[in-house]
PDB file of N, CA and C in Angstrom:
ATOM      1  N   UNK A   1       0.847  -1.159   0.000  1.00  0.00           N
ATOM      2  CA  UNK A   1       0.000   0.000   0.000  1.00  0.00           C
ATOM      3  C   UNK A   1       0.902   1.233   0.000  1.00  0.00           C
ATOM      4  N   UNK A   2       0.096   2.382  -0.711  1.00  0.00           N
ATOM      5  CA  UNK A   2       1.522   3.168  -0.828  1.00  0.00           C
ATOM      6  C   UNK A   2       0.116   4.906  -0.703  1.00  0.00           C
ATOM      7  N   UNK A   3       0.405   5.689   0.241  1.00  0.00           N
ATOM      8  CA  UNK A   3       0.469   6.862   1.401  1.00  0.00           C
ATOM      9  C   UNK A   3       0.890   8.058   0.103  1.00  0.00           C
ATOM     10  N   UNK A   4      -0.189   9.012   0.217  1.00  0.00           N
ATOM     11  CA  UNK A   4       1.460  10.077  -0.133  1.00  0.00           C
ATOM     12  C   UNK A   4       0.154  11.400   0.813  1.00  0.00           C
ATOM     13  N   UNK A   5       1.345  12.274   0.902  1.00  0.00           N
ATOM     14  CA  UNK A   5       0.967  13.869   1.640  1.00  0.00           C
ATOM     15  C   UNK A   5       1.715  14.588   0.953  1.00  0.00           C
ATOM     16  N   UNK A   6       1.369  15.504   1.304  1.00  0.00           N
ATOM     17  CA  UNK A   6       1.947  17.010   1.026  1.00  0.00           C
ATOM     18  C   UNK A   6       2.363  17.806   2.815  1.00  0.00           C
ATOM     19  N   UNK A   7       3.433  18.587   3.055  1.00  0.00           N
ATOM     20  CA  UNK A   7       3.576  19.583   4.084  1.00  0.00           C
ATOM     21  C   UNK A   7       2.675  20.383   3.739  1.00  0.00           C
ATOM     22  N   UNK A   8       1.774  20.737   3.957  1.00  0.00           N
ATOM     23  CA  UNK A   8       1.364  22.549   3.835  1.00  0.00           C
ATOM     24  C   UNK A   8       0.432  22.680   4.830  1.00  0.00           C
ATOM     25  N   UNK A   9       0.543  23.963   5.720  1.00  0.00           N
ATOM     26  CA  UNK A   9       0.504  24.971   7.082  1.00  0.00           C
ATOM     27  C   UNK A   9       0.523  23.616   7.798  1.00  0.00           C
ATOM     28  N   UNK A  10       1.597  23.130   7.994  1.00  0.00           N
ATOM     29  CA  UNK A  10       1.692  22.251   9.393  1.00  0.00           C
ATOM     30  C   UNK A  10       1.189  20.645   9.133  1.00  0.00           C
ATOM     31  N   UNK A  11       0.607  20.152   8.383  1.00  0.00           N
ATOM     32  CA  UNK A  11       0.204  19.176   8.120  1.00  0.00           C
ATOM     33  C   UNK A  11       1.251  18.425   7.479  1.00  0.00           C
ATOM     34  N   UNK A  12       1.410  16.718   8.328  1.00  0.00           N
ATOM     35  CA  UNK A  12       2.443  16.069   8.310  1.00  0.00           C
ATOM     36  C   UNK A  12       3.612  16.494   8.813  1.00  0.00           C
ATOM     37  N   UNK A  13       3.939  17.988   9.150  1.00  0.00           N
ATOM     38  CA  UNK A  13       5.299  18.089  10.001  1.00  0.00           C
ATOM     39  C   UNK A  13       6.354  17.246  10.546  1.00  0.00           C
ATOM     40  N   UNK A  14       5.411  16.300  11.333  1.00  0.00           N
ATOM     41  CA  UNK A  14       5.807  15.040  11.708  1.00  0.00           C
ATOM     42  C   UNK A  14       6.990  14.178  11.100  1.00  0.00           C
ATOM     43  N   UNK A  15       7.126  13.950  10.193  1.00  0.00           N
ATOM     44  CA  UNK A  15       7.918  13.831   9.320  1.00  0.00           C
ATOM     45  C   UNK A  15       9.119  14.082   9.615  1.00  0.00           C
ATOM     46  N   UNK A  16       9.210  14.944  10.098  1.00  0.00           N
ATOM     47  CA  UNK A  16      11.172  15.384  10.259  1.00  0.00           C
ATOM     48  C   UNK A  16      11.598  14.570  11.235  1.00  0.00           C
ATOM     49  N   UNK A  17      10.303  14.005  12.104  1.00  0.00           N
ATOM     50  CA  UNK A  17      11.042  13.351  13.299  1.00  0.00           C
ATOM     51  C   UNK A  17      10.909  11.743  13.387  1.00  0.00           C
ATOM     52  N   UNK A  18      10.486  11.561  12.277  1.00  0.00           N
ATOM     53  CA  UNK A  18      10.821   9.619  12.095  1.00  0.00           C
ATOM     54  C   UNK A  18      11.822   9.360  11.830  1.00  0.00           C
ATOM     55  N   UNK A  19      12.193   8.182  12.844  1.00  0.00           N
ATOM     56  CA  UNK A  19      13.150   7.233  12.823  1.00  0.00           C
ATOM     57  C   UNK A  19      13.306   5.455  12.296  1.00  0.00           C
ATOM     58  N   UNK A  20      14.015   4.875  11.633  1.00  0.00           N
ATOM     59  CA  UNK A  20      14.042   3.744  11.808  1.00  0.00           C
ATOM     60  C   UNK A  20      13.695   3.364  12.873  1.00  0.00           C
ATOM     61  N   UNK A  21      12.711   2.047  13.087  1.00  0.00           N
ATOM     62  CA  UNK A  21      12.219   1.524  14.281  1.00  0.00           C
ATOM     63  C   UNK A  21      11.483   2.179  14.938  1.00  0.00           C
ATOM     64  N   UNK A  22      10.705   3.150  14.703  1.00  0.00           N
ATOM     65  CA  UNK A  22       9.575   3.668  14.762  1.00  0.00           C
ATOM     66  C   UNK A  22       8.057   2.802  14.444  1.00  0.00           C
ATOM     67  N   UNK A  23       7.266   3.316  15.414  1.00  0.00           N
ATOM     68  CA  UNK A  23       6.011   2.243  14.980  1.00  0.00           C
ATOM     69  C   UNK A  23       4.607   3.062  14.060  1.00  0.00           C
ATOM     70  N   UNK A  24       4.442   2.691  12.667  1.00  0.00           N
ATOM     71  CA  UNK A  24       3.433   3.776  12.795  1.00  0.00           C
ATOM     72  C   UNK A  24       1.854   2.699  12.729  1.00  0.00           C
ATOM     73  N   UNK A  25       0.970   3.702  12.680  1.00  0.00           N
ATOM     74  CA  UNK A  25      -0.287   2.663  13.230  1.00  0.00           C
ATOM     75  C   UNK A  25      -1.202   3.009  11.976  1.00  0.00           C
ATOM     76  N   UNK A  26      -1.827   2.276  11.418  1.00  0.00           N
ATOM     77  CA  UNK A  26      -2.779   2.966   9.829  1.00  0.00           C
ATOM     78  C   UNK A  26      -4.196   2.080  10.338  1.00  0.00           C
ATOM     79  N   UNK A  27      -5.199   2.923  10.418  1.00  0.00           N
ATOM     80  CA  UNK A  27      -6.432   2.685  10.487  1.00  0.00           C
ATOM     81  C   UNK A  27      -7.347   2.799   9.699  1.00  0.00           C
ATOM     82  N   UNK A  28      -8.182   1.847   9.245  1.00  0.00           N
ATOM     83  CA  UNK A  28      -8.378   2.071   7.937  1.00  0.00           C
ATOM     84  C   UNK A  28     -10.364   3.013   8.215  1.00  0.00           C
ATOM     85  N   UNK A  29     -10.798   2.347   7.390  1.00  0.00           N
ATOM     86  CA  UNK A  29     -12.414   3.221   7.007  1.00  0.00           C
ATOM     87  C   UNK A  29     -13.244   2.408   7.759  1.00  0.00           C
ATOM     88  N   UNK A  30     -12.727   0.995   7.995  1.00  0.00           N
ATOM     89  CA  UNK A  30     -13.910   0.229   8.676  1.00  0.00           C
ATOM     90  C   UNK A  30     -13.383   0.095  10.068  1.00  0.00           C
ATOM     91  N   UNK A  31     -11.872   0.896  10.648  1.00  0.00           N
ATOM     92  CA  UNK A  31     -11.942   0.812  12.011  1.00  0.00           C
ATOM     93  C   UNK A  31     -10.502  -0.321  12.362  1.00  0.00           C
ATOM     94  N   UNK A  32     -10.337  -1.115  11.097  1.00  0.00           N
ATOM     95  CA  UNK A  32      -9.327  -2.132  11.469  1.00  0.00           C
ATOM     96  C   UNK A  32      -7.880  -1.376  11.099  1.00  0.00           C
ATOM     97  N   UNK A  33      -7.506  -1.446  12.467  1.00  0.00           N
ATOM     98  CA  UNK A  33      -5.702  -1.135  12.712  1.00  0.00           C
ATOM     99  C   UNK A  33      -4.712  -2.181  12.409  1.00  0.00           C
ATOM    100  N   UNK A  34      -3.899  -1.448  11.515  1.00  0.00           N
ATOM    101  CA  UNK A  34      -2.812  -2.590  11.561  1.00  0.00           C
ATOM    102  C   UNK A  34      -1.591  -1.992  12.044  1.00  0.00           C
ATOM    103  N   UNK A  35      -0.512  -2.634  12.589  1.00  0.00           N
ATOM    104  CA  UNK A  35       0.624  -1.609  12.737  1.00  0.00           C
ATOM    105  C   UNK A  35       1.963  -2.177  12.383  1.00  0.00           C
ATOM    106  N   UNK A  36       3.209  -1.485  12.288  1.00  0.00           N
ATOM    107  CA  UNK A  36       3.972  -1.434  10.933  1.00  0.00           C
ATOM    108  C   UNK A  36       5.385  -0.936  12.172  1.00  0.00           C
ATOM    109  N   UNK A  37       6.514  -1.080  11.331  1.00  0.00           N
ATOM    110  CA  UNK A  37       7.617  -0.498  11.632  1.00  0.00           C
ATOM    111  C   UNK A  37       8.759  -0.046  10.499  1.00  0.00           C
ATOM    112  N   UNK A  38       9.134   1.031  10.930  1.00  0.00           N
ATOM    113  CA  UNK A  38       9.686   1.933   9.816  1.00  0.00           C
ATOM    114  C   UNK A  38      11.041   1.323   9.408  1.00  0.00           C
ATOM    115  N   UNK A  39      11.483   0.789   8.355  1.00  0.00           N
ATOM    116  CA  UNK A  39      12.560   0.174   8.417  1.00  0.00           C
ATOM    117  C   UNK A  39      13.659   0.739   7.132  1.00  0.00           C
ATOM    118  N   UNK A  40      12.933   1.791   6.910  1.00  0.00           N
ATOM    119  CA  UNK A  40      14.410   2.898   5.874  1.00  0.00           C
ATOM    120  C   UNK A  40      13.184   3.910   5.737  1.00  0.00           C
ATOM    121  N   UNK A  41      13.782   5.039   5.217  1.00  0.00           N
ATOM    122  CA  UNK A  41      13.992   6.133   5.546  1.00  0.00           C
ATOM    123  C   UNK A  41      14.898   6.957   3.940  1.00  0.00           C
ATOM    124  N   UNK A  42      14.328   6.802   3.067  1.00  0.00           N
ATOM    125  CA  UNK A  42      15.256   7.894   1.759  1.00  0.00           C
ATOM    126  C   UNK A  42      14.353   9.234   1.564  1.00  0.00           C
ATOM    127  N   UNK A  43      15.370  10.411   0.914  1.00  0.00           N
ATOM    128  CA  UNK A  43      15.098  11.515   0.743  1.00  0.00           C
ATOM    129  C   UNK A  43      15.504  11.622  -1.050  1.00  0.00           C
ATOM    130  N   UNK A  44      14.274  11.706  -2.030  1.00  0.00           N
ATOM    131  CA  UNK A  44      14.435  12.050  -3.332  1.00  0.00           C
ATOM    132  C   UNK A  44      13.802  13.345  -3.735  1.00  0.00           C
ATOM    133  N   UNK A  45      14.042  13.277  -4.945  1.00  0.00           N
ATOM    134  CA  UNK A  45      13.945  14.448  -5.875  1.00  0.00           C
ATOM    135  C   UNK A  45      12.402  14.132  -6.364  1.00  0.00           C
ATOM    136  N   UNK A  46      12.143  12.837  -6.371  1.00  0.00           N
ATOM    137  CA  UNK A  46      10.552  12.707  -7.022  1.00  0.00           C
ATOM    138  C   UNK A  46      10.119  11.497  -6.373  1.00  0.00           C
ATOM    139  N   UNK A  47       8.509  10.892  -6.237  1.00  0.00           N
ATOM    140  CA  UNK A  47       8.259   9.835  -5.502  1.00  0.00           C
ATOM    141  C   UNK A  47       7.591   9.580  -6.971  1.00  0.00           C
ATOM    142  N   UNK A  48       8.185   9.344  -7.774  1.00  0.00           N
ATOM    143  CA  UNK A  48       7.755   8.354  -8.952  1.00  0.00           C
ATOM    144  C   UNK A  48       8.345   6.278  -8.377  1.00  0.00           C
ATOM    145  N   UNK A  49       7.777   5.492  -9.459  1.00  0.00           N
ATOM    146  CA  UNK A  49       7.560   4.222  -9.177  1.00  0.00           C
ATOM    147  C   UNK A  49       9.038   3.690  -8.976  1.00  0.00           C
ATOM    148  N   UNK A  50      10.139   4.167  -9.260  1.00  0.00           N
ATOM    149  CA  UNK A  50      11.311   3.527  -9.567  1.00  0.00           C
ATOM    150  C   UNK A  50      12.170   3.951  -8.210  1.00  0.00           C
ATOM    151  N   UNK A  51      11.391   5.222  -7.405  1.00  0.00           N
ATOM    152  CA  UNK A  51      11.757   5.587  -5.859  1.00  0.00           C
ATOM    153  C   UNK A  51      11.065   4.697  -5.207  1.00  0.00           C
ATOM    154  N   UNK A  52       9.541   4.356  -4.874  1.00  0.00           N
ATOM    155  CA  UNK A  52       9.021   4.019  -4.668  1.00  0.00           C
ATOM    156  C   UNK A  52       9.308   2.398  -4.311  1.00  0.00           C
ATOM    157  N   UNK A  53       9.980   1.796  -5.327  1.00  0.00           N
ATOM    158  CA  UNK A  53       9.739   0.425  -5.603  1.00  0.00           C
ATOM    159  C   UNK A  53      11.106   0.089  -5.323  1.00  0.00           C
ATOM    160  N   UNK A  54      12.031   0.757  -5.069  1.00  0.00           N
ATOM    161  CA  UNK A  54      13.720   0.681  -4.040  1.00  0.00           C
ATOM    162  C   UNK A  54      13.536   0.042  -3.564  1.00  0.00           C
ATOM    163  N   UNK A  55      12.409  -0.466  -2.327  1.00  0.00           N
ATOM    164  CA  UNK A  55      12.486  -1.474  -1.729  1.00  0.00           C
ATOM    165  C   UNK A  55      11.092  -1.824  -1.774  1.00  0.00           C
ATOM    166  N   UNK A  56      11.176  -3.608  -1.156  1.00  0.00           N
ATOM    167  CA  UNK A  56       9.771  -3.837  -1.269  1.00  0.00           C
ATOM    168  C   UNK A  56       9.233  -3.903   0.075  1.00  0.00           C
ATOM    169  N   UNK A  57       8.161  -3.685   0.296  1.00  0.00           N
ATOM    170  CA  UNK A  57       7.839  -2.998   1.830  1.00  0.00           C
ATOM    171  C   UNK A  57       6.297  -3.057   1.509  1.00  0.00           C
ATOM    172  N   UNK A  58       5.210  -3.573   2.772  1.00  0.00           N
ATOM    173  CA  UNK A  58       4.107  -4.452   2.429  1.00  0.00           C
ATOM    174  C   UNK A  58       3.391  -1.858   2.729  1.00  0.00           C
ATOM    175  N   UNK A  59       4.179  -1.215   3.348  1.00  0.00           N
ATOM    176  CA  UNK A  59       3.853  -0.151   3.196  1.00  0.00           C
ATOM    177  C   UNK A  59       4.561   1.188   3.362  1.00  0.00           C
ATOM    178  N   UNK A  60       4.549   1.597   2.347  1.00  0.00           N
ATOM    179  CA  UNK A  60       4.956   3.035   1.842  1.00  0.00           C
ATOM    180  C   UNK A  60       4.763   3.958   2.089  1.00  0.00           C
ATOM    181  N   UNK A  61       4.983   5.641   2.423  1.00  0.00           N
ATOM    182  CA  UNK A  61       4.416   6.439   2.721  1.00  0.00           C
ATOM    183  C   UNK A  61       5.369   7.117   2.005  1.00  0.00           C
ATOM    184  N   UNK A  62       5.276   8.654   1.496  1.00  0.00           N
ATOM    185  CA  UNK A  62       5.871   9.311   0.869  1.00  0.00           C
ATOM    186  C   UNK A  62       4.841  11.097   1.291  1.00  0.00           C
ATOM    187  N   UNK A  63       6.161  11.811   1.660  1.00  0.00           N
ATOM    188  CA  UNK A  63       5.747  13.168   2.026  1.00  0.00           C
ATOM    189  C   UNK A  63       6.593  13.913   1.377  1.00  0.00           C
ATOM    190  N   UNK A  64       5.888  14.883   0.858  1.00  0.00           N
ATOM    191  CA  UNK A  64       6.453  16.090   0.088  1.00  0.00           C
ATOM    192  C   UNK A  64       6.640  17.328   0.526  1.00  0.00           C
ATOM    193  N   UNK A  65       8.169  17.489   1.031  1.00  0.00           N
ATOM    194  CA  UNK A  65       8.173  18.899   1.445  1.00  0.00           C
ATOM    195  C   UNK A  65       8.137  20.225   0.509  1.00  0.00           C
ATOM    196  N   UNK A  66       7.083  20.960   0.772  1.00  0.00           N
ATOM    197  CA  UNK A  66       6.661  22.301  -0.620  1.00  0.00           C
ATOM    198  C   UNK A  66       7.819  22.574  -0.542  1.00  0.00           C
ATOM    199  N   UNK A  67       8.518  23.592   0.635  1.00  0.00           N
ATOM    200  CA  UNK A  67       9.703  24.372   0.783  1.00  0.00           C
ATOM    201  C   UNK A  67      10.980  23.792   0.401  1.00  0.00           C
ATOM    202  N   UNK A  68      11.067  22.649  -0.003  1.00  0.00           N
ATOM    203  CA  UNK A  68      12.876  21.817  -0.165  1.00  0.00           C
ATOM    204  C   UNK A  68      12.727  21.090  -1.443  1.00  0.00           C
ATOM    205  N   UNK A  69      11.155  21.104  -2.010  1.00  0.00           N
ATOM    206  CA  UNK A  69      10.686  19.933  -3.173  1.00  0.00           C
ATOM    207  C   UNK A  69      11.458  18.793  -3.001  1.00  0.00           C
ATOM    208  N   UNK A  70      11.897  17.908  -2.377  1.00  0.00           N
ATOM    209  CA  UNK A  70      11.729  17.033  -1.809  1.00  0.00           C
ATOM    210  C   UNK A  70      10.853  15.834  -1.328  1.00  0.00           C
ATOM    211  N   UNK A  71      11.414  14.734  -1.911  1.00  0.00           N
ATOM    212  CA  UNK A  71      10.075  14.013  -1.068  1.00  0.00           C
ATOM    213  C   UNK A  71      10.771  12.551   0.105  1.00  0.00           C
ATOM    214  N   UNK A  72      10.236  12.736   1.009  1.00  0.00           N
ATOM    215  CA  UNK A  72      10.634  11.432   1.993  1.00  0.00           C
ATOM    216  C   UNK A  72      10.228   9.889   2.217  1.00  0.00           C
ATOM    217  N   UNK A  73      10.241   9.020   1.767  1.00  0.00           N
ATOM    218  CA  UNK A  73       9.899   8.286   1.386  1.00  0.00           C
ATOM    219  C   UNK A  73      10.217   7.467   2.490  1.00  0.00           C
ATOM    220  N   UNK A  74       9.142   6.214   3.355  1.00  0.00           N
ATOM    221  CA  UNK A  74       9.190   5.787   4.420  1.00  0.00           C
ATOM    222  C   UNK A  74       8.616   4.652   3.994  1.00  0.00           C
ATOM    223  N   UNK A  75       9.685   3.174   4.363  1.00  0.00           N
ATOM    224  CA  UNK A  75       9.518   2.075   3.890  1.00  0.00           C
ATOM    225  C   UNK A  75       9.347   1.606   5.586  1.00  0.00           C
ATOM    226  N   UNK A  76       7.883   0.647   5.228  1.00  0.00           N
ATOM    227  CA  UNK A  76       7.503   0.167   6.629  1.00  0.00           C
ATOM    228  C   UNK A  76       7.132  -1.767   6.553  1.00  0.00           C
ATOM    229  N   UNK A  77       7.614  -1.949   7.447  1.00  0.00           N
ATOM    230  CA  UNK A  77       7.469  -3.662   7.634  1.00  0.00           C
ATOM    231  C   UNK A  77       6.036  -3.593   8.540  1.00  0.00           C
ATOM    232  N   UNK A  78       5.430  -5.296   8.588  1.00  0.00           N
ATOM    233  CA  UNK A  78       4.021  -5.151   9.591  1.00  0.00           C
ATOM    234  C   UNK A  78       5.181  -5.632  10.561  1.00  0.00           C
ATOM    235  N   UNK A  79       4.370  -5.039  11.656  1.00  0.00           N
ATOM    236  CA  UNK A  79       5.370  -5.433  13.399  1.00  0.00           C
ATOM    237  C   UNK A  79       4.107  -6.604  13.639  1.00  0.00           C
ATOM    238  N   UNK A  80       4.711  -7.246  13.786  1.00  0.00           N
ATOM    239  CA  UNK A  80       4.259  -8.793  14.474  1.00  0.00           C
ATOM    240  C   UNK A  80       4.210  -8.559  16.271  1.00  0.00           C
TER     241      UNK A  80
END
């Protein structure tokens, strides 16, 4: 599954402060949580498929900083 955001006025901020081994938690529409651990961490120029697909990872997230055009790309394992 693959996430994307944008920074703008404060939304996703968060971002600057993930770490490997971090837990994040995704809840979906019907209420069911699954949860995940962050296991890389790259900074590109574009979140096209060939960034994206660097590693294989059951989930993806990708944030775009407006101010640096930049995007962060957060490869996550399920935590058992």
């Amino acid at each position: 599954m693959q996430i994307g955001a944008t920074t703008q006025k404060g939304q996703y901020d968060f971002y600057r402060e993930l770490s490997v081994g971090d837990t994040v938690i995704y809840t979906d529409m019907e209420g069911n949580r699954y949860t995940f651990t962050i296991t890389s961490l790259r900074y590109e120029k574009h979140a096209d498929q060939a960034a994206l697909q660097h590693e294989d990872a059951p989930l993806k997230l990708f944030v775009k900083n407006i101010y640096s055009f930049e995007y962060l790309i957060v490869f996550c394992d399920v935590l058992c």
